[in-house]
Protein backbone atom coordinates (compact mmCIF):
# COMPACT_ATOMS: atom_id res chain seq x y z
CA UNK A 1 0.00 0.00 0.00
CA UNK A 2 2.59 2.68 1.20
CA UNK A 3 4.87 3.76 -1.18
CA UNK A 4 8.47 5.80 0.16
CA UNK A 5 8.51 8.92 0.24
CA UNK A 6 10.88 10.37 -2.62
CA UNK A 7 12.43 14.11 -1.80
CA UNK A 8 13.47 16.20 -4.84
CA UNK A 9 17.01 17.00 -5.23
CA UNK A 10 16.05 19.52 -8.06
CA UNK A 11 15.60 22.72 -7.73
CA UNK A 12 12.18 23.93 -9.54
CA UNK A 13 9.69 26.59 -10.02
CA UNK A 14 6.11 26.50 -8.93
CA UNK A 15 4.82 27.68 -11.98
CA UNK A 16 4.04 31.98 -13.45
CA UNK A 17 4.35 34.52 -10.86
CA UNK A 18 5.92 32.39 -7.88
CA UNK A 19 9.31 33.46 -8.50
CA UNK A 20 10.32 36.49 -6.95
CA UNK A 21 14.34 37.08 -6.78
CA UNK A 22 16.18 34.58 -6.03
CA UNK A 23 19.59 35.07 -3.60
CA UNK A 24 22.86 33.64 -4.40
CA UNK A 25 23.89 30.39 -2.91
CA UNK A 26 27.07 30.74 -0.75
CA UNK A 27 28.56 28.64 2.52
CA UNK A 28 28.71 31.29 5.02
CA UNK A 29 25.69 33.56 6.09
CA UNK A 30 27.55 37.02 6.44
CA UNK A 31 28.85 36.43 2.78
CA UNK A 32 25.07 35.83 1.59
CA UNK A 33 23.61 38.61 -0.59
CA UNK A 34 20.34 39.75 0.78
CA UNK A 35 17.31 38.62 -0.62
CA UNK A 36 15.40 41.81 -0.78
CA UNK A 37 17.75 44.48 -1.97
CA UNK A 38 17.07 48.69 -1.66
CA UNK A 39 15.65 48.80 -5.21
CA UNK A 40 13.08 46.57 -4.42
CA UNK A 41 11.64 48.19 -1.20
CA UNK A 42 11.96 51.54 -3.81
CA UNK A 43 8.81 49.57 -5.57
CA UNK A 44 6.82 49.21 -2.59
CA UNK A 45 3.81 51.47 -1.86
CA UNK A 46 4.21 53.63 1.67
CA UNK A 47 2.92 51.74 4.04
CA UNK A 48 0.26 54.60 5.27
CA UNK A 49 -1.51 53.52 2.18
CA UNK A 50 -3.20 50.16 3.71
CA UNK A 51 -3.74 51.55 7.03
CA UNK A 52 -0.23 51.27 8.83
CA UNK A 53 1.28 53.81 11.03
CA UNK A 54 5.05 53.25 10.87
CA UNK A 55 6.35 54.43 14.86
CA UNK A 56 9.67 56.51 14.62
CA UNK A 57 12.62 54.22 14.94
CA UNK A 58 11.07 51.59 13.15
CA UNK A 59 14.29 49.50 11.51
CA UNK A 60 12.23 48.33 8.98
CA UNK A 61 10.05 51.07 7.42
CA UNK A 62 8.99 49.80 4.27
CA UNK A 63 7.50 46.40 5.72
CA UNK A 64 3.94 45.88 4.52
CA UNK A 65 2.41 44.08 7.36
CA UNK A 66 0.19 45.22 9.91
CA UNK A 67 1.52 42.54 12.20
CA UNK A 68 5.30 40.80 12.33
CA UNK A 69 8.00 39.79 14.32
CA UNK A 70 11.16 38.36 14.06
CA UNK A 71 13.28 36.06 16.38
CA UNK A 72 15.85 34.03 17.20
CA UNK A 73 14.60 30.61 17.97
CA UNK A 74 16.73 28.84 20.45
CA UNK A 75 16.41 32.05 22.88
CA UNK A 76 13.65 33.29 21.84
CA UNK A 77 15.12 36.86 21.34
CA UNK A 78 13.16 39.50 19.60
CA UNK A 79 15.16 40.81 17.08
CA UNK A 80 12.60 42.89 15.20
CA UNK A 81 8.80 43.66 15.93
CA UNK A 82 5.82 45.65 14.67
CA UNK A 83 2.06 45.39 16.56
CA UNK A 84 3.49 42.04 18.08
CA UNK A 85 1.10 41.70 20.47
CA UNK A 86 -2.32 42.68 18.09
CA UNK A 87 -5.03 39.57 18.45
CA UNK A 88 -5.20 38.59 14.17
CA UNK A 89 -6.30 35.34 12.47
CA UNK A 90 -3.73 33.21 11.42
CA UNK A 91 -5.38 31.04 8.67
CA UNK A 92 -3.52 28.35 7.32
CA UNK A 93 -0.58 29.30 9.42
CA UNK A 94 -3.06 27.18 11.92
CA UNK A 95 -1.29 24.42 11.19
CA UNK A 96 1.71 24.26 12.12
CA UNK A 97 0.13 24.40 15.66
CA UNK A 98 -1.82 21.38 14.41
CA UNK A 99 1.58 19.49 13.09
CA UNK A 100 2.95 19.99 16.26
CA UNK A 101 0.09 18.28 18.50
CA UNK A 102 -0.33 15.07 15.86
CA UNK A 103 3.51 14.75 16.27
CA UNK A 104 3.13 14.49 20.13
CA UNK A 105 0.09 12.44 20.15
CA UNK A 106 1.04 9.80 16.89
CA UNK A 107 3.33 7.68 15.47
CA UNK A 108 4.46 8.07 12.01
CA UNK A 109 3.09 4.78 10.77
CA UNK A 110 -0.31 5.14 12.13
CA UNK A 111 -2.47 4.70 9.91
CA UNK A 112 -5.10 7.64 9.51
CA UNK A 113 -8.67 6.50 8.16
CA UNK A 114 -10.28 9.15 6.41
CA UNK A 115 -13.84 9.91 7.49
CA UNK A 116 -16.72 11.66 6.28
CA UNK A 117 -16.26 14.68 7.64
CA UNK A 118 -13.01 14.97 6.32
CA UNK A 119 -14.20 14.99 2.52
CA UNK A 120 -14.66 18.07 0.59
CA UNK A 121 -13.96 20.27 3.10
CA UNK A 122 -14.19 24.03 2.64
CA UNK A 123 -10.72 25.66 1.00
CA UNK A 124 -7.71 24.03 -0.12
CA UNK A 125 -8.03 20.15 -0.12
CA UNK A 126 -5.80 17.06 -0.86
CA UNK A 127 -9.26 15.75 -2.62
CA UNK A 128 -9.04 13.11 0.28
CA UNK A 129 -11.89 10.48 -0.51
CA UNK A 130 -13.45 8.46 2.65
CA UNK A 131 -11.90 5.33 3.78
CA UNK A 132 -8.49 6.78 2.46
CA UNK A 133 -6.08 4.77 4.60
CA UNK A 134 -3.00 6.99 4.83
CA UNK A 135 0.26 6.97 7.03
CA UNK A 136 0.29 9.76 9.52
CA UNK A 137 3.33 11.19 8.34
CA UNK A 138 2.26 11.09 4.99
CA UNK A 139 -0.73 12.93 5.59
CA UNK A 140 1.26 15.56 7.34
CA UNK A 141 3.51 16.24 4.84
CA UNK A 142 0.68 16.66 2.40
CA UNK A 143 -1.38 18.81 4.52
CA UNK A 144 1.75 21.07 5.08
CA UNK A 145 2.80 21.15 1.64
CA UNK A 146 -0.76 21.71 -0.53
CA UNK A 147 -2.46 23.06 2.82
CA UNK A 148 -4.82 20.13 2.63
CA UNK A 149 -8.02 21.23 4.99
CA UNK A 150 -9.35 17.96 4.74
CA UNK A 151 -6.16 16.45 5.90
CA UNK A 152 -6.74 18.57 8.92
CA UNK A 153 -9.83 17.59 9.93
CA UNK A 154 -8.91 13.63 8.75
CA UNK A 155 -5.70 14.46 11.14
CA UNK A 156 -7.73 15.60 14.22
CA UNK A 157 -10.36 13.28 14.08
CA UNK A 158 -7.54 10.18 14.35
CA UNK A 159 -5.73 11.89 17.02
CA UNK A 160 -8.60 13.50 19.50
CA UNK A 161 -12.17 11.78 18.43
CA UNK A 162 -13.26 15.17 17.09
CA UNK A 163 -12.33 18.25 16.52
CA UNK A 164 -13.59 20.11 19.20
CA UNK A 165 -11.29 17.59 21.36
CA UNK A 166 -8.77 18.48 19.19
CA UNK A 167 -9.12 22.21 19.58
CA UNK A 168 -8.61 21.65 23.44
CA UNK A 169 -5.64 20.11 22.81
CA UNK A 170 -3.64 22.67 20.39
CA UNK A 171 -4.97 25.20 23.10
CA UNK A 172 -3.33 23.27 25.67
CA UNK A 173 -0.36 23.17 23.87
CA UNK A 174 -0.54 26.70 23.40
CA UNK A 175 -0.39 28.05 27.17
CA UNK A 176 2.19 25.31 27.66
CA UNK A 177 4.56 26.71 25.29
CA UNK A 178 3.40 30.43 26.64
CA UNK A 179 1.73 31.90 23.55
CA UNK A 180 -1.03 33.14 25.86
CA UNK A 181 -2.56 35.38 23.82
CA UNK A 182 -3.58 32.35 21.24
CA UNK A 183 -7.42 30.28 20.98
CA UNK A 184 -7.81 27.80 18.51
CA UNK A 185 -11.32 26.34 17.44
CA UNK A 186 -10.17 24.14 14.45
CA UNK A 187 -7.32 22.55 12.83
CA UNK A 188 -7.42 24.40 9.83
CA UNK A 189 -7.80 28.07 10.25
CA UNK A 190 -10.62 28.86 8.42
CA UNK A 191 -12.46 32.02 9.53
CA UNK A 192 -13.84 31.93 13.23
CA UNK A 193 -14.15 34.68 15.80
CA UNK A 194 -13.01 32.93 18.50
CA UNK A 195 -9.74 31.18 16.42
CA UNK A 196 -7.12 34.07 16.92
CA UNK A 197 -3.47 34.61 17.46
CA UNK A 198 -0.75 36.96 17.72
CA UNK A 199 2.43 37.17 15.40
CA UNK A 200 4.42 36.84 18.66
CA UNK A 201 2.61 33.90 20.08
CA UNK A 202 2.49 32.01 16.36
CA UNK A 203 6.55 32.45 16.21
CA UNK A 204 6.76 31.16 19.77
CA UNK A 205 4.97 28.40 18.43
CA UNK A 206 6.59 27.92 15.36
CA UNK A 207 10.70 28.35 17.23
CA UNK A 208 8.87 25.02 19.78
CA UNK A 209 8.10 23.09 16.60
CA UNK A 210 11.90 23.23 15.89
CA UNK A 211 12.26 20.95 18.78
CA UNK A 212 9.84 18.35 18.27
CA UNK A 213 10.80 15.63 16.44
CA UNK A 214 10.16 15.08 12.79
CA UNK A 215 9.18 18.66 12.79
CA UNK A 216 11.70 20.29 10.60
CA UNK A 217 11.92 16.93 7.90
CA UNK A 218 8.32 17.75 7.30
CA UNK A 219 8.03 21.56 6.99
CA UNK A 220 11.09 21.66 4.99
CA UNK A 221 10.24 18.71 2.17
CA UNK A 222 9.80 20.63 -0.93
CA UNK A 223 8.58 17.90 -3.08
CA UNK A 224 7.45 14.10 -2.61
CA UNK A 225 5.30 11.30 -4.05
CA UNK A 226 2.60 9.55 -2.47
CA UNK A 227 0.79 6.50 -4.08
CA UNK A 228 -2.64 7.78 -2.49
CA UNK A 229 -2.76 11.82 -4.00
CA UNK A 230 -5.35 12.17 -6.20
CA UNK A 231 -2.94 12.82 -9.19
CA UNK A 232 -1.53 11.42 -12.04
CA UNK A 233 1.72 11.96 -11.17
CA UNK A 234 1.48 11.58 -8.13
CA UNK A 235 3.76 14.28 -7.10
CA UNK A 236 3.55 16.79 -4.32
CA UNK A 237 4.99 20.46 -4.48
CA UNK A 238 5.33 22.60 -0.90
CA UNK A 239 3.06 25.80 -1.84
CA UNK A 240 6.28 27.37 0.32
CA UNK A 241 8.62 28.70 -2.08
CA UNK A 242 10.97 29.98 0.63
CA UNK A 243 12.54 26.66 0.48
CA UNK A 244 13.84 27.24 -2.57
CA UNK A 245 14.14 30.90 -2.94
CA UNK A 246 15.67 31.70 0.55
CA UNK A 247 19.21 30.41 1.19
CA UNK A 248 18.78 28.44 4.49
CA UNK A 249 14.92 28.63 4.14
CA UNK A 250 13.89 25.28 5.90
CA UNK A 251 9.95 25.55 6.72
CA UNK A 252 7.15 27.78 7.55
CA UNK A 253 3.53 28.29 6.70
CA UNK A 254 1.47 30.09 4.17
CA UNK A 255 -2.05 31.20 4.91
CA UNK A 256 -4.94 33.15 3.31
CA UNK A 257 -8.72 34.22 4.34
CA UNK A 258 -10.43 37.53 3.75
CA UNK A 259 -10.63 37.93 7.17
CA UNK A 260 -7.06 37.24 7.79
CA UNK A 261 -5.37 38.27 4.95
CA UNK A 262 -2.02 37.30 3.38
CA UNK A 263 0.11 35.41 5.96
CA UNK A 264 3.40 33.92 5.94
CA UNK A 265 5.43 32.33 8.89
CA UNK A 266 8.80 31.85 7.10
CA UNK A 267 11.76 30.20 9.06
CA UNK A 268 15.47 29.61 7.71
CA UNK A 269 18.86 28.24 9.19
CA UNK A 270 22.38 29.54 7.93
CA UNK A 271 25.67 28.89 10.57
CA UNK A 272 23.10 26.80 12.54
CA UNK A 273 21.06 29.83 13.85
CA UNK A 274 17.29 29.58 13.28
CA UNK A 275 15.30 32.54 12.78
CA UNK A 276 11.47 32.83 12.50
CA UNK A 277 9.81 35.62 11.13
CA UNK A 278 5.79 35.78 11.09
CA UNK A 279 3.87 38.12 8.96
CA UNK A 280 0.35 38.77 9.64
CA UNK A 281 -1.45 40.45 6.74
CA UNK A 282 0.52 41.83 4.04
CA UNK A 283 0.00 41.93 0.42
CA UNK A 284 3.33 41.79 0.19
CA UNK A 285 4.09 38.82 2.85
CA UNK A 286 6.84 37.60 1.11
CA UNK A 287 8.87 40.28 0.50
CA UNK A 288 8.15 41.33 4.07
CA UNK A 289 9.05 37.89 5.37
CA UNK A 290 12.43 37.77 3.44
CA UNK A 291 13.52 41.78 4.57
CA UNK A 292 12.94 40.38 7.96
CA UNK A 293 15.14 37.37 7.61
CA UNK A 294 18.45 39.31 5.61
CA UNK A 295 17.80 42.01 8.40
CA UNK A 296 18.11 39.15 11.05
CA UNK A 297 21.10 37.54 9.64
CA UNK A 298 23.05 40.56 9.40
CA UNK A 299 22.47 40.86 13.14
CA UNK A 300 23.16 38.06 14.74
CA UNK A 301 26.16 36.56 15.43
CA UNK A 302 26.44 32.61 16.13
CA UNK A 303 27.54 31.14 19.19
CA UNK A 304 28.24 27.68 19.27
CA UNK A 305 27.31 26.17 22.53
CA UNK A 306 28.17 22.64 21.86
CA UNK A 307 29.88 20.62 18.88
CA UNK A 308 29.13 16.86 16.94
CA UNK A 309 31.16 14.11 18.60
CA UNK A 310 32.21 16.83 21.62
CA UNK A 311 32.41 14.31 24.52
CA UNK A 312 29.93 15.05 27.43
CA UNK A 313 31.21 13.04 30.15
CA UNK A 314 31.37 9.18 31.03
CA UNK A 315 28.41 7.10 31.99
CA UNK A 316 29.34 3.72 33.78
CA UNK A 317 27.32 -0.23 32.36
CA UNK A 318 25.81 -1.66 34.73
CA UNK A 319 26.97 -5.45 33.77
CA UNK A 320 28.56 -4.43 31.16
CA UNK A 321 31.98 -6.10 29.67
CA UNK A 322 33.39 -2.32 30.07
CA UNK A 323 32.61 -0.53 33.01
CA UNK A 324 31.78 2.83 31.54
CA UNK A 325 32.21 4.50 28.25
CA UNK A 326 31.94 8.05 27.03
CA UNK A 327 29.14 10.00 25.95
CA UNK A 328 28.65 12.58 22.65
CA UNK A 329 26.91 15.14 21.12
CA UNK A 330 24.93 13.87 18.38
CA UNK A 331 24.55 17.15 17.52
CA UNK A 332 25.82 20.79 16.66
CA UNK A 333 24.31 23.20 19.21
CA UNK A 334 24.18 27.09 18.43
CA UNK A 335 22.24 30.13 18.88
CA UNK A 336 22.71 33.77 17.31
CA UNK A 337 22.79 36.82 19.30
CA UNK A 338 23.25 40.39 18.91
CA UNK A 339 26.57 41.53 19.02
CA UNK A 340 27.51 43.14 22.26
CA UNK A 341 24.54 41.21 23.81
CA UNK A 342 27.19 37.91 24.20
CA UNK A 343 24.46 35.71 26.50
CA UNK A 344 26.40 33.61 29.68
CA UNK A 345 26.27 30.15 28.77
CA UNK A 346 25.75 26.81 30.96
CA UNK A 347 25.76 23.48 30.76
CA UNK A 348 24.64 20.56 32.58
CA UNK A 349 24.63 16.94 32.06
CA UNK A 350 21.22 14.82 32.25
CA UNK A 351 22.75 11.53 32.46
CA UNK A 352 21.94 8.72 34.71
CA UNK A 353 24.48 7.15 37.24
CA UNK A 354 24.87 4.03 35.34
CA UNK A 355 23.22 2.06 32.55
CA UNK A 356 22.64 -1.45 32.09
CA UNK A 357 24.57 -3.53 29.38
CA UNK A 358 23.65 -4.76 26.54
CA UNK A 359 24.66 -1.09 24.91
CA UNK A 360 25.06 -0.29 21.49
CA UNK A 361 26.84 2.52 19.75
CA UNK A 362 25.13 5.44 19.00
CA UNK A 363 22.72 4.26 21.80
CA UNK A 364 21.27 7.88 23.55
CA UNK A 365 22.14 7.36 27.21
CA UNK A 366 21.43 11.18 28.32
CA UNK A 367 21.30 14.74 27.38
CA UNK A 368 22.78 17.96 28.02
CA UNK A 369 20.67 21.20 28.98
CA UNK A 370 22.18 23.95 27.38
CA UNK A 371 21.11 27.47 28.92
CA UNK A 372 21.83 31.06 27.91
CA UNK A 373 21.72 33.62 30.72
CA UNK A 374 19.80 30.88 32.69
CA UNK A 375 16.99 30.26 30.43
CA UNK A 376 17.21 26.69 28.17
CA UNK A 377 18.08 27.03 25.20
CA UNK A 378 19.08 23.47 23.96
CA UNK A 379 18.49 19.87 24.51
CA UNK A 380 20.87 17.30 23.36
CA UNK A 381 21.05 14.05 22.99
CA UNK A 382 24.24 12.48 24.43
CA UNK A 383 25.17 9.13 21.85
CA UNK A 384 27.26 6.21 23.61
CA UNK A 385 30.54 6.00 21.76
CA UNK A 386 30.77 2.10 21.31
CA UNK A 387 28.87 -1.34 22.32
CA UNK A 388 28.77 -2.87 25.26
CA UNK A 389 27.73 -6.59 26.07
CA UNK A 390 26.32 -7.69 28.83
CA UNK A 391 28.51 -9.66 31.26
CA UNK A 392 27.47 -10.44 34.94
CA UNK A 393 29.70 -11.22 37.89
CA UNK A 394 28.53 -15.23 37.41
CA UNK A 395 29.94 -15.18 33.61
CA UNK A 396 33.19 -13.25 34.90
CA UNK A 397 33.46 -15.89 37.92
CA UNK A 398 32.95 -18.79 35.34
CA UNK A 399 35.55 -17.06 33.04
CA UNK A 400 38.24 -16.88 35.75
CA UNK A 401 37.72 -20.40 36.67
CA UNK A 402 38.15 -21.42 33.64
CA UNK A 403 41.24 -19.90 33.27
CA UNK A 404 42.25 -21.35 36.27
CA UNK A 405 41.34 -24.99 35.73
CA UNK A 406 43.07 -24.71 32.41
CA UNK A 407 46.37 -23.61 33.83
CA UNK A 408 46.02 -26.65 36.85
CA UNK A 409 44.70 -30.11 34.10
């Protein structure tokens, strides 16, 4: 039935008027040519135009939208703001709060039935039929790519019995992660009174998604096949051309109602610092969203915290043929700051006092809690550095009595 998911390697176009200046590719991110360059903000209407009072000071006076913010998501720093705080409907961007709770409450291989409700929901659809049987992650990716409102609803129904159960639980999520300011009524974003956010509280969201897993393969696939999309070719393409256009772009979330509308939460990685900028209605959400990002990157600085392979510390096998081995990073671990705004770093191993044997390399067998200025900033996973069989005191008594007996007949 399932058929593997096949990510593009090619770089493509999604077709007329998607393509919008695309940066150079280059290694390092101070060497990157901005996206958005001084000639095209010089095209830009003034902002007073739609509505939007620009305060004095404002680093970014062209910007289009009524309400954005940038940030640095490790820290959560604010690097650059405008009407943060201002209660607007997120619309599609919905969903990346609804990624986040299936991935907490699923397995990848689930297998989602589709239901009646599901079909022909209102909006952009994945033309889902009922009785579709479709791995979770699968569905996922397709409802983040094409925006899939009936993957939604199929998606909330298999994790929470209904949506309104559903609901509960992406608000639940939402205080937990502290974007307080946030209510969610469905798993889609269509229009609703009561379904509201902030551009603060949706990147707060968003930077927490970064550190779930599976999170960041799906929201930054550009392209796959699935044997159940109603398509001849059976090919998917992410609606988010950030991930091709933005050097480093690696996820986000477009969105679209009258009510709302244009909205893009755009996210992208260069030197291992991850940014997230949110733009809440703007006409012009992507040139917004990519000003935001080359004014982020030429601010912040990285600071590696912790290095691939760095050894952690020592962990001693319970029963083990070896009485302790070391522990690694299995990761790179940075945030960006400001400069002259260096942040006091801390670590601290999470590791218990011993493990028990059998242990295999590349087995996690801890973490280490990263913190900048005393706030967490990181959590990584510590990776045992070779195997370890289990051997008892009985086997190790046999073993010397053997090598006594030998020595004595």
């Amino acid at each position: 039935m399932r058929k593997s998911i096949q990510k593009s390697v090619a770089i493509c176009l999604l077709g007329t008027g998607m393509f919008v200046g695309m940066p150079g590719i280059v290694t390092a991110a101070g060497n990157v040519k901005p996206a958005i360059t001084a000639a095209d903000l010089a095209k830009l209407p003034d902002p007073s135009t739609v509505g939007i009072r620009v305060k004095a000071g404002d680093a970014l006076p062209k910007l289009m939208a009524h309400s954005a913010v940038l940030i640095e998501a490790k820290t959560g720093k604010v690097i650059y703001e405008r009407e943060k705080d201002t209660r607007r409907y997120p619309a599609s961007t919905t969903k990346i709060m609804t990624l986040i709770v299936a991935l907490e409450h699923s397995k990848p291989d689930e297998i989602v039935t589709v239901g009646p409700r599901a079909v022909g929901a209102e909006g952009s659809s994945l033309n889902l039929a009922e009785g579709d049987k479709i791995p979770m992650k699968e569905l996922l990716m397709g409802m983040m790519m094409r925006s899939g409102n009936d993957a939604t609803i199929a998606v909330a129904e298999h994790v929470a019995g209904s949506m309104t159960a559903f609901a509960k639980m992406m608000n639940d999520k939402a205080q937990e992660i502290g974007a307080t300011d946030t209510h969610f009524v469905n798993s889609h974003g269509l229009p609703d009174d009561n379904h509201y956010t902030t551009a603060h509280d949706l990147a707060l969201i968003t930077a927490y998604g970064f550190t779930v897993p599976g999170y960041e393969e799906i929201v930054s696939t550009d392209r796959a096949v699935f044997n159940w999309y109603n398509d001849t070719s059976k090919e998917v393409i992410s609606e988010n051309k950030l991930l091709w256009q933005y050097e480093g772009g690696n996820g986000g979330k477009t969105g679209y109602t009258q009510k709302a509308g244009r909205c893009v939460v755009s996210t992208a990685k260069r030197d291992g610092i991850q940014l997230v900028a949110v733009v809440l209605d703007s006409d012009f959400m992507w040139t917004d969203a990519y000003s935001m990002l080359d004014y982020g990157f030429s601010k912040v600085e990285p600071l590696p915290i912790l290095k691939r392979g760095e050894v952690a510390g020592t962990v001693d096998v319970s029963t083990g043929a070896k009485g302790e081995i070391q522990a690694v990073a299995a990761r790179d671990s940075v945030i960006g700051y400001e400069a002259g705004a260096k942040p006091k770093i801390e670590k601290k191993l999470d590791m218990p006092g011993s493990i028990d044997a059998p242990v295999k390399k590349g087995d996690v067998v801890g973490k280490m809690i990263c913190y900048a200025d005393g706030k967490v900033v990181d959590r990584v996973d510590l990776l045992a550095t070779e195997d370890v069989a289990y051997h008892s005191w009985w086997m190790t008594i046999k073993e010397w009595w053997a090598r006594l007996t030998k020595g004595l007949f």
